[in-house]
C-alpha atoms as a PDB file:
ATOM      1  CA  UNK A   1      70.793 155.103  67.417  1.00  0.00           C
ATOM      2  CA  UNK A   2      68.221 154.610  70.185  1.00  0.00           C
ATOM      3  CA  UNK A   3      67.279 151.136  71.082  1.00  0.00           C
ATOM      4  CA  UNK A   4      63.100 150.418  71.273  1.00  0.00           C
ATOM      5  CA  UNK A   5      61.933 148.930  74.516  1.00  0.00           C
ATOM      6  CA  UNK A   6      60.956 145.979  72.848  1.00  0.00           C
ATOM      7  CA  UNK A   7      64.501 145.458  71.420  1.00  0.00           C
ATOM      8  CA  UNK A   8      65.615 146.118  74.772  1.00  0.00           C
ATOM      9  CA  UNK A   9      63.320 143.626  76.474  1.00  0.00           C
ATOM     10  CA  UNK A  10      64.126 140.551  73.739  1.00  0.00           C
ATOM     11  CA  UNK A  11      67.979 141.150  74.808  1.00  0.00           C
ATOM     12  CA  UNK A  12      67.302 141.024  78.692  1.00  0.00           C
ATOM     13  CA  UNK A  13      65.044 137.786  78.343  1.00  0.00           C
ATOM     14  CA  UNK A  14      67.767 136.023  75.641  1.00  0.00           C
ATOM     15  CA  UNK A  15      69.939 136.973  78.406  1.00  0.00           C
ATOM     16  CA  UNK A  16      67.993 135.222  81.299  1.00  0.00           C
ATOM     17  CA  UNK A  17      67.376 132.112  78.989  1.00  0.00           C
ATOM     18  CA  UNK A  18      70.870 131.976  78.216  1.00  0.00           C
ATOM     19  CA  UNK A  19      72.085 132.406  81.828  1.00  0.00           C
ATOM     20  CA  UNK A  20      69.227 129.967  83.396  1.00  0.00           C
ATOM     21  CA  UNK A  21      70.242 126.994  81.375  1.00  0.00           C
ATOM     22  CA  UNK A  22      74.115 127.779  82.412  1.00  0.00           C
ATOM     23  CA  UNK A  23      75.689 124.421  84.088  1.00  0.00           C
ATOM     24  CA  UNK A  24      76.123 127.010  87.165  1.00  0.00           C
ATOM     25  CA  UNK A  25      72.686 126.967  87.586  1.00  0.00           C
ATOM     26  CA  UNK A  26      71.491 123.744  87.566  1.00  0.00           C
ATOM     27  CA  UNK A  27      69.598 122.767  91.061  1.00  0.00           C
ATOM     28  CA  UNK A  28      70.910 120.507  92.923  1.00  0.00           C
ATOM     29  CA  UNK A  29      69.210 117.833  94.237  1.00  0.00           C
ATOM     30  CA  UNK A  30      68.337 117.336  97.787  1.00  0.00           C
ATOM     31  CA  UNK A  31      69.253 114.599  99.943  1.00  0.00           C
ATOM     32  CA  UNK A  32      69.449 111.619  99.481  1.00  0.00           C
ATOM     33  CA  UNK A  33      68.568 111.927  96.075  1.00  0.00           C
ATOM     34  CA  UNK A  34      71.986 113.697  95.406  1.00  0.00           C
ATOM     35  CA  UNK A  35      73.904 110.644  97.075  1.00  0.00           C
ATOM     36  CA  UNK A  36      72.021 108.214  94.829  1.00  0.00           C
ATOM     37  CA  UNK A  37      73.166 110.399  91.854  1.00  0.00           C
ATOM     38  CA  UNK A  38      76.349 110.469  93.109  1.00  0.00           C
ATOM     39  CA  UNK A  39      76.839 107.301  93.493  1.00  0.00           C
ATOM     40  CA  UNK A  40      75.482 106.554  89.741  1.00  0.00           C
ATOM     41  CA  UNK A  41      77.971 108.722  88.574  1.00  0.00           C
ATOM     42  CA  UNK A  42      80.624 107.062  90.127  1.00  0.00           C
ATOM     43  CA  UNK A  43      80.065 103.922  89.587  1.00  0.00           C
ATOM     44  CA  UNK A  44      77.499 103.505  86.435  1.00  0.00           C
ATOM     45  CA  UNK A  45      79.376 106.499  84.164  1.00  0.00           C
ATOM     46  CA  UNK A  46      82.843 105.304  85.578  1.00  0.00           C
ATOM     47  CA  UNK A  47      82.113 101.159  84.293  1.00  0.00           C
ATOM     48  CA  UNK A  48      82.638 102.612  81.190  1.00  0.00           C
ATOM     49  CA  UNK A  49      84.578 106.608  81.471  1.00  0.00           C
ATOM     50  CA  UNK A  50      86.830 104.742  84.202  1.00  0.00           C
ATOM     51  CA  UNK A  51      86.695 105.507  87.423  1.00  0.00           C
ATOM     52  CA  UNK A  52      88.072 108.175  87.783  1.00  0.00           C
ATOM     53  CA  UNK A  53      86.034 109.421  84.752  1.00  0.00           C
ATOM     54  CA  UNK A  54      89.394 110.003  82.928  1.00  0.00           C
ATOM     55  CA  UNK A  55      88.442 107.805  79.718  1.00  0.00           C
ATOM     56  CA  UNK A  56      87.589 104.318  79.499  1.00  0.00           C
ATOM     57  CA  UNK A  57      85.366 102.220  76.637  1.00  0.00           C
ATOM     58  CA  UNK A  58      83.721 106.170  76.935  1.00  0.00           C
ATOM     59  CA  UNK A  59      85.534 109.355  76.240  1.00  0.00           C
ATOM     60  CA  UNK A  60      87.056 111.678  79.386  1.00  0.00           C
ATOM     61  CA  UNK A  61      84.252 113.428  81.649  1.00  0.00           C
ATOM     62  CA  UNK A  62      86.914 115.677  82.732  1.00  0.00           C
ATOM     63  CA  UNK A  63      86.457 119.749  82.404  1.00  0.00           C
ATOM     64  CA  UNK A  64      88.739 119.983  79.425  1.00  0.00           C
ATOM     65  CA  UNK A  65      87.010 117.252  77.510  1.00  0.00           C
ATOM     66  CA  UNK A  66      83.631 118.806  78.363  1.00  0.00           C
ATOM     67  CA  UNK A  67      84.688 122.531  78.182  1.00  0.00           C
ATOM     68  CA  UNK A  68      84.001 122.571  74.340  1.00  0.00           C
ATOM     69  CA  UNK A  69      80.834 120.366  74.079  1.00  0.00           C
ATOM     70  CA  UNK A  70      77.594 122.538  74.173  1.00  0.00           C
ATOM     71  CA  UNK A  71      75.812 122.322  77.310  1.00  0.00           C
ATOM     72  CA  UNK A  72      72.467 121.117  75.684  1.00  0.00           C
ATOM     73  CA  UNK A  73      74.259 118.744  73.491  1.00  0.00           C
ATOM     74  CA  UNK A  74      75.533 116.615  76.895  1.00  0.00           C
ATOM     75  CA  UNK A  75      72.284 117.248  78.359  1.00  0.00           C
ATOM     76  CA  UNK A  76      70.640 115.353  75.125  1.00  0.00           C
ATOM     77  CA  UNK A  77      73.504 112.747  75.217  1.00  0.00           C
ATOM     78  CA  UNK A  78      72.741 111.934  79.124  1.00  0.00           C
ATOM     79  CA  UNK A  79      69.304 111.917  79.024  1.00  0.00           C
ATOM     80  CA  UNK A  80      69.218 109.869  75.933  1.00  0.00           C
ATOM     81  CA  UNK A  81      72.439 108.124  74.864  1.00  0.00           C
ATOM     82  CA  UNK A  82      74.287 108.008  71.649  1.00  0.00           C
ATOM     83  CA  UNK A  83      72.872 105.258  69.019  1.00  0.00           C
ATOM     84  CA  UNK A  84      75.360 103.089  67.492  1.00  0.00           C
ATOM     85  CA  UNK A  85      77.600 103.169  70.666  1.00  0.00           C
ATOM     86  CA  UNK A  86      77.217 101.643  74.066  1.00  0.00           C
ATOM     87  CA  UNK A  87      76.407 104.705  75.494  1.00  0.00           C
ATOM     88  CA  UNK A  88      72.481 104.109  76.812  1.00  0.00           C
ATOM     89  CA  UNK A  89      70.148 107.344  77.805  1.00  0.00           C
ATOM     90  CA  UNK A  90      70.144 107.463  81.927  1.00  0.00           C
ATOM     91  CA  UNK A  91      66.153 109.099  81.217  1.00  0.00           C
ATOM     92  CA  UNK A  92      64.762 106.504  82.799  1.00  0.00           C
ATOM     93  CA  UNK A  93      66.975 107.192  85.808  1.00  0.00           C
ATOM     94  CA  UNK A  94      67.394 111.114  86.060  1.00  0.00           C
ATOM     95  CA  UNK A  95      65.617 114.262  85.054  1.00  0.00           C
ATOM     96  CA  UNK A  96      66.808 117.151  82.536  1.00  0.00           C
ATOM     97  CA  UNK A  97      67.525 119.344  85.624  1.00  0.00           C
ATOM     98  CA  UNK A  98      69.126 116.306  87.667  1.00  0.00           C
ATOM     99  CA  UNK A  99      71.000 115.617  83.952  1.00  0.00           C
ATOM    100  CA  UNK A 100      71.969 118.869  83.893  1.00  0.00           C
ATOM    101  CA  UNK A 101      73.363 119.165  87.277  1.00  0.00           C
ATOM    102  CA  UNK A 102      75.464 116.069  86.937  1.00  0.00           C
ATOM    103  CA  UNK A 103      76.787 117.928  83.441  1.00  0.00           C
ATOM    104  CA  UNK A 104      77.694 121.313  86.087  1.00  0.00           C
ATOM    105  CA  UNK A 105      79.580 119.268  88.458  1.00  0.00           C
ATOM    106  CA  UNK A 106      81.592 117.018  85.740  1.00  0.00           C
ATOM    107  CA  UNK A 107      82.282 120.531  84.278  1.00  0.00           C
ATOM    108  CA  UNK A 108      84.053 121.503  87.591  1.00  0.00           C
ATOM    109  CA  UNK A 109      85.683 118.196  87.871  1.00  0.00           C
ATOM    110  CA  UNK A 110      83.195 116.440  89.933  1.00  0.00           C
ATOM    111  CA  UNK A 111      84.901 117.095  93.384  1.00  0.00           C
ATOM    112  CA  UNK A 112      86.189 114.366  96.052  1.00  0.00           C
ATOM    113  CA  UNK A 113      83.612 115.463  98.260  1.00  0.00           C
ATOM    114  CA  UNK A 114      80.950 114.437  95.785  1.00  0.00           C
ATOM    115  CA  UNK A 115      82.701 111.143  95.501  1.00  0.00           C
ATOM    116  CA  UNK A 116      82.235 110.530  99.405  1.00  0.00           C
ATOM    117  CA  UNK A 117      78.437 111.566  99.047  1.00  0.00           C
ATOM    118  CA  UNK A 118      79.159 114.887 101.156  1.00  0.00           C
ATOM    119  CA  UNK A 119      77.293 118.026 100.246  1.00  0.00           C
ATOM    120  CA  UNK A 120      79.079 120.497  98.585  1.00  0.00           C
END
């Protein structure tokens, strides 16, 4: 069976959508907008997911906690927190794409380097 253009160009655009909201994507910031994230990370996420975002009052940020959360679903929950639980939305504080490159990096485990503010 032959495939119509228009078939064909639905799939490549679904495609595109789906691979430009991938964590992999997300832009990262430029200095020193990226150390101030950084360091909000680290210290305003890790009052209450510990740390070394590991678990705390808040669940694990680590890659396997993350790895079977959808990506727009921790995007929402950053951006604007989870009523009912002390987790407050960070909208105020950072963007969707900011938001979502904070998800991208917690997804990879949030390297040291990131914790010393150095670019990656």
């Amino acid at each position: 069976m032959k495939s119509s253009p228009l078939v064909i160009h639905i799939a490549v655009l679904l495609s595109l959508v789906a691979l430009a909201s991938s964590p992999a994507f997300a832009r990262e910031p430029a200095e020193p907008r990226r150390s101030e994230i950084v360091r909000m990370v680290r210290q305003d996420c890790g009052s209450c997911h510990g740390l070394t975002l590991q678990g705390g009052l808040g669940p694990a940020l680590t890659p396997a906690a993350l790895a079977q959360r959808p990506l727009e679903s921790l995007v929402w929950t950053v951006l604007q927190g989870r009523p009912g639980t002390a987790m407050p939305g960070w909208s105020r504080f950072l963007d969707e794409a900011e938001a979502r490159w904070v998800i991208a990096r917690l997804a990879e485990g949030f390297p040291q380097e990131y914790a010393q503010g150095e670019k990656r």
